[in-house]
N, C-alpha and C. Protein backbone atom coordinates (compact mmCIF):
# COMPACT_ATOMS: atom_id res chain seq x y z
N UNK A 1 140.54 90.73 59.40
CA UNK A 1 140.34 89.74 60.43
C UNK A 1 140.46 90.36 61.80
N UNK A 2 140.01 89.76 62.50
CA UNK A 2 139.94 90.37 63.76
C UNK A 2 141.13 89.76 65.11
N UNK A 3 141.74 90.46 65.88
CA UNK A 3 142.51 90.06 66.18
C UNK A 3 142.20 89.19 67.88
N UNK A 4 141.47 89.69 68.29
CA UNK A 4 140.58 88.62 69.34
C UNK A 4 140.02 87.58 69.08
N UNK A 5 139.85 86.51 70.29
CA UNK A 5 139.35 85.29 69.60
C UNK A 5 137.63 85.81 69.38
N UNK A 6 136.97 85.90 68.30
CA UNK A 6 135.82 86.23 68.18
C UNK A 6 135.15 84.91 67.20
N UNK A 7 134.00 84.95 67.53
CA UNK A 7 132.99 83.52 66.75
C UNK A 7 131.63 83.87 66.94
N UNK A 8 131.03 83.73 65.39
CA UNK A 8 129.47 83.99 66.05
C UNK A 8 128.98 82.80 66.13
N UNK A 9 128.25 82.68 67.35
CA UNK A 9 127.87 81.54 68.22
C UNK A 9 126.26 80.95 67.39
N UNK A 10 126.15 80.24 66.64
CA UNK A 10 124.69 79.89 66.08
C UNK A 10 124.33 78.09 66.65
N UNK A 11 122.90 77.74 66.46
CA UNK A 11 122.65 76.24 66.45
C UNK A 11 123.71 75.35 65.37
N UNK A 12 124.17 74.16 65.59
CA UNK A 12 124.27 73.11 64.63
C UNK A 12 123.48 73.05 63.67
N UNK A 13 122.20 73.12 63.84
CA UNK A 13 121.24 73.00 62.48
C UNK A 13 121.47 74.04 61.77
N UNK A 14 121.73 75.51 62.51
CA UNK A 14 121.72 76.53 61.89
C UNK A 14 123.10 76.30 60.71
N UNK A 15 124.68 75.77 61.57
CA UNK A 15 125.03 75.81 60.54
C UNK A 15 125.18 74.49 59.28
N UNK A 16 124.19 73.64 59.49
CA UNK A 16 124.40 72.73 58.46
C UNK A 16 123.10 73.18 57.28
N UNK A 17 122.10 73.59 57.78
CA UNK A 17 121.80 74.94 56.50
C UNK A 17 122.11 75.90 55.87
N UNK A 18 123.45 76.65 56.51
CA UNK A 18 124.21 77.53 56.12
C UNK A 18 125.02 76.98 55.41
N UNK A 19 125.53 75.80 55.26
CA UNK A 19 126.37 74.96 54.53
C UNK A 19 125.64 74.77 53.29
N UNK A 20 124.62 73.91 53.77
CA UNK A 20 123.37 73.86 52.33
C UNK A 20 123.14 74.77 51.77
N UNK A 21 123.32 75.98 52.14
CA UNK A 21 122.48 77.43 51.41
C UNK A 21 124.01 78.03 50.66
N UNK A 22 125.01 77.62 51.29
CA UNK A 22 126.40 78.18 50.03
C UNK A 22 127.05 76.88 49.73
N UNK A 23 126.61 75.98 49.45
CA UNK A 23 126.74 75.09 49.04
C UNK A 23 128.12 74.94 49.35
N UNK A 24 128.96 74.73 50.24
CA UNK A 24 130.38 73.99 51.21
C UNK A 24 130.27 73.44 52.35
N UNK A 25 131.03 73.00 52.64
CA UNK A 25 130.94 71.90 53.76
C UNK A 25 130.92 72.86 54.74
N UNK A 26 130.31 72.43 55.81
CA UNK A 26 130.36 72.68 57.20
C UNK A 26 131.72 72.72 57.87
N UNK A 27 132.79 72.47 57.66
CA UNK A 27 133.50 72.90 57.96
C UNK A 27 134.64 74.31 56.82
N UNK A 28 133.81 74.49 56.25
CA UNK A 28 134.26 75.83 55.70
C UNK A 28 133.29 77.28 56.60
N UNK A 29 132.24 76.53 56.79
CA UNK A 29 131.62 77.36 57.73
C UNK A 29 131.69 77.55 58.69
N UNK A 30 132.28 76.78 59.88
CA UNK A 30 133.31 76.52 60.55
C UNK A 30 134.09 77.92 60.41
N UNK A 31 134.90 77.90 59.70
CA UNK A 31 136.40 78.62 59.94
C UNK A 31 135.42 79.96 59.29
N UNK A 32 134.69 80.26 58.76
CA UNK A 32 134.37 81.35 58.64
C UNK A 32 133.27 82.07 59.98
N UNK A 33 132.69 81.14 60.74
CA UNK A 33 132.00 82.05 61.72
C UNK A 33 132.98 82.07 63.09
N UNK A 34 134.31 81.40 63.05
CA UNK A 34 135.60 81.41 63.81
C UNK A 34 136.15 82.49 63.06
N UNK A 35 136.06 83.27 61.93
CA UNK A 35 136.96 84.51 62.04
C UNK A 35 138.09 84.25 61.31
N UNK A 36 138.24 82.77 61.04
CA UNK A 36 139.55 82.07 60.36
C UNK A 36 139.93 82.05 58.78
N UNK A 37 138.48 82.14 58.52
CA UNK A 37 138.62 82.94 57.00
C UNK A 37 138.21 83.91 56.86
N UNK A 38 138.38 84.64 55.90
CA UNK A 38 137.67 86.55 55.71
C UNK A 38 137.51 86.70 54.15
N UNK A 39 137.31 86.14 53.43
CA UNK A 39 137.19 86.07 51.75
C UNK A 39 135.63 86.53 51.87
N UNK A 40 135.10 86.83 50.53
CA UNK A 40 133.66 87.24 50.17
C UNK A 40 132.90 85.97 51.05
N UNK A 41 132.92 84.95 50.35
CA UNK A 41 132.28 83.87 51.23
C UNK A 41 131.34 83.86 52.49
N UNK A 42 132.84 84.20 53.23
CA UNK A 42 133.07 84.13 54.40
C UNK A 42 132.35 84.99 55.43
N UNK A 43 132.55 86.22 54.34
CA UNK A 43 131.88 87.62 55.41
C UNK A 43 129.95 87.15 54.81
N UNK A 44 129.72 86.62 53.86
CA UNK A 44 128.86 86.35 53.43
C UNK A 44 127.58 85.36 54.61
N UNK A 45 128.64 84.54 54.68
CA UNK A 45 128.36 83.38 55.58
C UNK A 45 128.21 84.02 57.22
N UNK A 46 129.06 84.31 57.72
CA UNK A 46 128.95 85.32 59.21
C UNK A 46 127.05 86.34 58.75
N UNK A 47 127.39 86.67 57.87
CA UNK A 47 126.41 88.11 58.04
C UNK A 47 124.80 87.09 57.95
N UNK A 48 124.73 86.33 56.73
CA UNK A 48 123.91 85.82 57.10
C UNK A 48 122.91 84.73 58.58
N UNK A 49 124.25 84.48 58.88
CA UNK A 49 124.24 83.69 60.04
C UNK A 49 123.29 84.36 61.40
N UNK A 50 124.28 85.93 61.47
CA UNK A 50 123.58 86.81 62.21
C UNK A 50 122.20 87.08 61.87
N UNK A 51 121.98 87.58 60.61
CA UNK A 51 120.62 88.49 60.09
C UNK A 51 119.63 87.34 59.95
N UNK A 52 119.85 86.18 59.34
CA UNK A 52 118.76 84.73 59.45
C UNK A 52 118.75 83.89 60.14
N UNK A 53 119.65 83.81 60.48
CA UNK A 53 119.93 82.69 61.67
C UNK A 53 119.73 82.56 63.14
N UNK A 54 119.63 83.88 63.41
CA UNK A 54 119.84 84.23 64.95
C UNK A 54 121.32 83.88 65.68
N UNK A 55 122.54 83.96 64.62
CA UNK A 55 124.01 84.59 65.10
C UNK A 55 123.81 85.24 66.04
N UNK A 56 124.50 85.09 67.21
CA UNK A 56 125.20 85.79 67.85
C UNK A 56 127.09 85.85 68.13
N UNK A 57 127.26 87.77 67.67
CA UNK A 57 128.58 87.55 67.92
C UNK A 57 129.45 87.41 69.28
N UNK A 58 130.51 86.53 69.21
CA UNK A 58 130.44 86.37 70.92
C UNK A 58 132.07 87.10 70.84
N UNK A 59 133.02 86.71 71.96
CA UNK A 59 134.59 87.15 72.09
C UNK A 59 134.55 86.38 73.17
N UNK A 60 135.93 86.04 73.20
CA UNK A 60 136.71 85.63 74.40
C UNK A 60 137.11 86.33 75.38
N UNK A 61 136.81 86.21 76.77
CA UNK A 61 136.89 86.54 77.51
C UNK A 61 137.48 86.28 78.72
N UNK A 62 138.88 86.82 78.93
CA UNK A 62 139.64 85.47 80.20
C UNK A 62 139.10 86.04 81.31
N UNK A 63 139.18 84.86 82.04
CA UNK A 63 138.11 84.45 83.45
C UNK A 63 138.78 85.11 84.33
N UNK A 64 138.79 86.20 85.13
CA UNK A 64 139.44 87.04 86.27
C UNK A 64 138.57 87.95 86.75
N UNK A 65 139.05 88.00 88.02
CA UNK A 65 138.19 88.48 89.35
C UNK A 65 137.87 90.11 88.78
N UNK A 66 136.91 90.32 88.81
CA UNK A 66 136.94 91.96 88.69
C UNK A 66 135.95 92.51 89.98
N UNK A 67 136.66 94.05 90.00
CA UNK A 67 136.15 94.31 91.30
C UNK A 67 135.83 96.15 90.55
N UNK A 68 134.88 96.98 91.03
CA UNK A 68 134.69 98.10 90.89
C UNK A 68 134.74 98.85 91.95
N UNK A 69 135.26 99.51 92.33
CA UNK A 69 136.22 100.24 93.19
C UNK A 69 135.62 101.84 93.03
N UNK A 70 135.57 102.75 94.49
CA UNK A 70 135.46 103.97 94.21
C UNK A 70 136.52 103.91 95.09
N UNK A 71 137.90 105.20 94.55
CA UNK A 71 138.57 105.11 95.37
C UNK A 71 138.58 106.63 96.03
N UNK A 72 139.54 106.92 96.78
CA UNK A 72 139.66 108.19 97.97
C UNK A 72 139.64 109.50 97.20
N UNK A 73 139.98 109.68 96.40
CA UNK A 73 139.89 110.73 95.38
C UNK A 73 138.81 110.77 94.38
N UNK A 74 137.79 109.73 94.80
CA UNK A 74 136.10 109.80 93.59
C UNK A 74 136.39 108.82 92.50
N UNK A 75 137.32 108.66 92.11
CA UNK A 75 137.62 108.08 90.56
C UNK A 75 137.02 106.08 90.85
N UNK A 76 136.63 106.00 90.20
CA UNK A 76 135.65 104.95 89.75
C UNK A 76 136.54 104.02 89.25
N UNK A 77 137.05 103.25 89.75
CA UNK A 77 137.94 102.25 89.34
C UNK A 77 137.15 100.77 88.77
N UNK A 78 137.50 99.86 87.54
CA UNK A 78 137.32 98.58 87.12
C UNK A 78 138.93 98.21 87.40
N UNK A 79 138.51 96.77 88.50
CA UNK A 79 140.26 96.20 88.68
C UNK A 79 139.99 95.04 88.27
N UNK A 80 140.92 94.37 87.34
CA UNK A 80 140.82 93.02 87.27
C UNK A 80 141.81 92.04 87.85
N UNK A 81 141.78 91.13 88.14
CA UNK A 81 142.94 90.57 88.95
C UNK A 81 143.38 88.87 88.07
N UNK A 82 144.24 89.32 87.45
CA UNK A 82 144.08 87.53 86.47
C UNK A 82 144.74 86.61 87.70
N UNK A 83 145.07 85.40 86.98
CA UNK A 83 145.27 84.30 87.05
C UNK A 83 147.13 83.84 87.57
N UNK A 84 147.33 85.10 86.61
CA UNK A 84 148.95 84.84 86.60
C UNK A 84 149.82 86.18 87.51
N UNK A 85 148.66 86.99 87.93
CA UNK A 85 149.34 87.84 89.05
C UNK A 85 149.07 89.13 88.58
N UNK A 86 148.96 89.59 86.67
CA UNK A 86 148.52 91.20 86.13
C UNK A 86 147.65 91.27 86.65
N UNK A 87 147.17 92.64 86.91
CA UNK A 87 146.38 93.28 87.36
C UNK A 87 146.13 94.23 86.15
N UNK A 88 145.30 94.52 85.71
CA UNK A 88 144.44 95.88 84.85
C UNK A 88 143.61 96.73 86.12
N UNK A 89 143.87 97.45 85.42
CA UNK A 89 143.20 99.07 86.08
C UNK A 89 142.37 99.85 84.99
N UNK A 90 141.06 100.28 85.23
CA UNK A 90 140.61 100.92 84.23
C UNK A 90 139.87 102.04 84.78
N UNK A 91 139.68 103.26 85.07
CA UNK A 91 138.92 104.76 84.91
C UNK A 91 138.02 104.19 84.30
N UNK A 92 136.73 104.20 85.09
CA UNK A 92 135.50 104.28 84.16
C UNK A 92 135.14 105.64 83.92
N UNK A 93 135.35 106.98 84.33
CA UNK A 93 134.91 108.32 83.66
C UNK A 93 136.07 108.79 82.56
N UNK A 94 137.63 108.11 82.32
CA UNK A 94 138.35 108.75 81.53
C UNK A 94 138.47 107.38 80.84
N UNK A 95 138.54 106.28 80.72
CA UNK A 95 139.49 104.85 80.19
C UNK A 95 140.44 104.87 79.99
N UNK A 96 141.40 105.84 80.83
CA UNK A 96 142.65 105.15 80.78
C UNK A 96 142.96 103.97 81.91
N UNK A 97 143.66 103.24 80.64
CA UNK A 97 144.12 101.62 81.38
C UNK A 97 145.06 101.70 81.73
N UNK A 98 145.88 100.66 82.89
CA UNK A 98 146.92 100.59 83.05
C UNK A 98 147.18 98.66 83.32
N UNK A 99 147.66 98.50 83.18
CA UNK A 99 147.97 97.28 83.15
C UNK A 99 149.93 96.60 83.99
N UNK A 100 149.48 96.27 85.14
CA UNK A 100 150.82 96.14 86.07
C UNK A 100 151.31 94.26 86.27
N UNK A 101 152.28 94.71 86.41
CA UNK A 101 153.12 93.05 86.30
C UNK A 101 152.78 92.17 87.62
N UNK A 102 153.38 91.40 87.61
CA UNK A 102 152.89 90.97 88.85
C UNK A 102 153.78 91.30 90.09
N UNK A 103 154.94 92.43 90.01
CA UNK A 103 155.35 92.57 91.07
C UNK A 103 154.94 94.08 91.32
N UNK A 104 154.21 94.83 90.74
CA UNK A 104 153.05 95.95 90.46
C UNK A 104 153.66 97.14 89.75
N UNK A 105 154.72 96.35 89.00
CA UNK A 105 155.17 97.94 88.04
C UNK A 105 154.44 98.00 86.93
N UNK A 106 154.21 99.33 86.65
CA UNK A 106 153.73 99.60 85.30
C UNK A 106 153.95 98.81 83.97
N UNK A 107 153.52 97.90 83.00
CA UNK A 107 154.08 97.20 82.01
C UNK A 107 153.35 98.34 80.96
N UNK A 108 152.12 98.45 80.80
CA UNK A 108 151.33 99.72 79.56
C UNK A 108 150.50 100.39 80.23
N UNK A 109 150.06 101.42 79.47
CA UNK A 109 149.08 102.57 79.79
C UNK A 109 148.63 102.84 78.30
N UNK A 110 147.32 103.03 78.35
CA UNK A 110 146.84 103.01 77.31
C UNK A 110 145.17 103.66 77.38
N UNK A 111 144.88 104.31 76.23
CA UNK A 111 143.49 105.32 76.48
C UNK A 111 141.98 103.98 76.03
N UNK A 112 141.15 103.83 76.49
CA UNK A 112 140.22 102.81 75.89
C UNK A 112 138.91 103.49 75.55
N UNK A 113 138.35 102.89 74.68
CA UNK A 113 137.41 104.37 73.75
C UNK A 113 136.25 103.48 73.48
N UNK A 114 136.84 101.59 73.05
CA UNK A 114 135.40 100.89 72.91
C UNK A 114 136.19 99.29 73.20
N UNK A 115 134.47 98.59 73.61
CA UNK A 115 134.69 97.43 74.02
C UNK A 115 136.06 96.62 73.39
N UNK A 116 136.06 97.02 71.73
CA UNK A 116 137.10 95.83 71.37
C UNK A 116 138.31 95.82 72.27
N UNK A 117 138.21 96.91 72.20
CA UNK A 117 139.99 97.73 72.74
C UNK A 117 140.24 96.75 74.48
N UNK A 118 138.84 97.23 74.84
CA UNK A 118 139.27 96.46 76.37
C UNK A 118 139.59 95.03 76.20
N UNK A 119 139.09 94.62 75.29
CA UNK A 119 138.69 92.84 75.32
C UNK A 119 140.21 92.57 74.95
N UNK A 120 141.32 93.03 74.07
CA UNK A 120 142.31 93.14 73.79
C UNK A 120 143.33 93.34 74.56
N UNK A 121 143.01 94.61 75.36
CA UNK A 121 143.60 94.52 76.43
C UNK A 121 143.87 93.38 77.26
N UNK A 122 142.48 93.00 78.10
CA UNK A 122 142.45 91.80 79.04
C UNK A 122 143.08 90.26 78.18
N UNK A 123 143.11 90.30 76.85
CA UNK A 123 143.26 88.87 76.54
C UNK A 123 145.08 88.88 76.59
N UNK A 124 145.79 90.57 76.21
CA UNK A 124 147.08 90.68 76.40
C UNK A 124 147.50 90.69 77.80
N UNK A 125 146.63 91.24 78.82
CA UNK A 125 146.91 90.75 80.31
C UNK A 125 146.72 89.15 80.71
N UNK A 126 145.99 88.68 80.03
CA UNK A 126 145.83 87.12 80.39
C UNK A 126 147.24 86.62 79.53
N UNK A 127 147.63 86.83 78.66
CA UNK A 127 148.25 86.23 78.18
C UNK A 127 150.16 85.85 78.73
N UNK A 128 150.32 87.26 79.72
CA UNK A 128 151.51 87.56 80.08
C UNK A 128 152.08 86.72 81.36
């Protein structure tokens, strides 16, 4: 299972044929293109969704200001600025993150290599 909020995003019609085509209710399909179940089914139901359906997989994404920054020394900064005062910092030529409290001390540092990782990041900065 995946630990971000992730859902692949399809039509209503799409999934009340996907219901019809594995024969369960729509709300089993439901919790499987929410990520909420992971049994054969389930991954069954997602994959098709994508490959016939025109699925798309989506993630959650908390809503904060981002700004891209070159700063005095060249380095290519992504800043995000949440809601509740964290700030993320990200190196776009190395990905290391940093992630500061809201009175600007260091809380983590951490290397980022692919999207999931950031999205994880920001949903643990939104969350604090």
């Amino acid at each position: 299972m995946r630990t971000t909020e992730s859902y692949i995003k399809v039509s209503n019609e799409a999934r009340a044929k996907l219901a019809r085509l594995f024969k369960v209710e729509e709300k089993t399909v439901y919790l499987a293109l929410t990520y909420r179940r992971n049994s054969d089914a389930a991954r069954k139901i997602r994959f098709t969704a994508v490959h016939n359906f025109g699925g798309v997989a989506m993630c959650h994404c908390p809503e904060c200001e981002t700004m891209h920054n070159v700063t005095e020394d060249s380095r290519e900064l992504m800043v995000q600025n949440f809601n509740n005062g964290v700030k993320l910092e990200i190196d776009k030529h190395t990905g290391a993150a940093v992630v500061y409290d809201r009175r600007g001390a260091v809380m983590m540092t951490r290397q980022i290599e692919k999207f999931p990782e950031l999205s994880e990041l920001q949903l643990f900065a939104e969350s604090l």
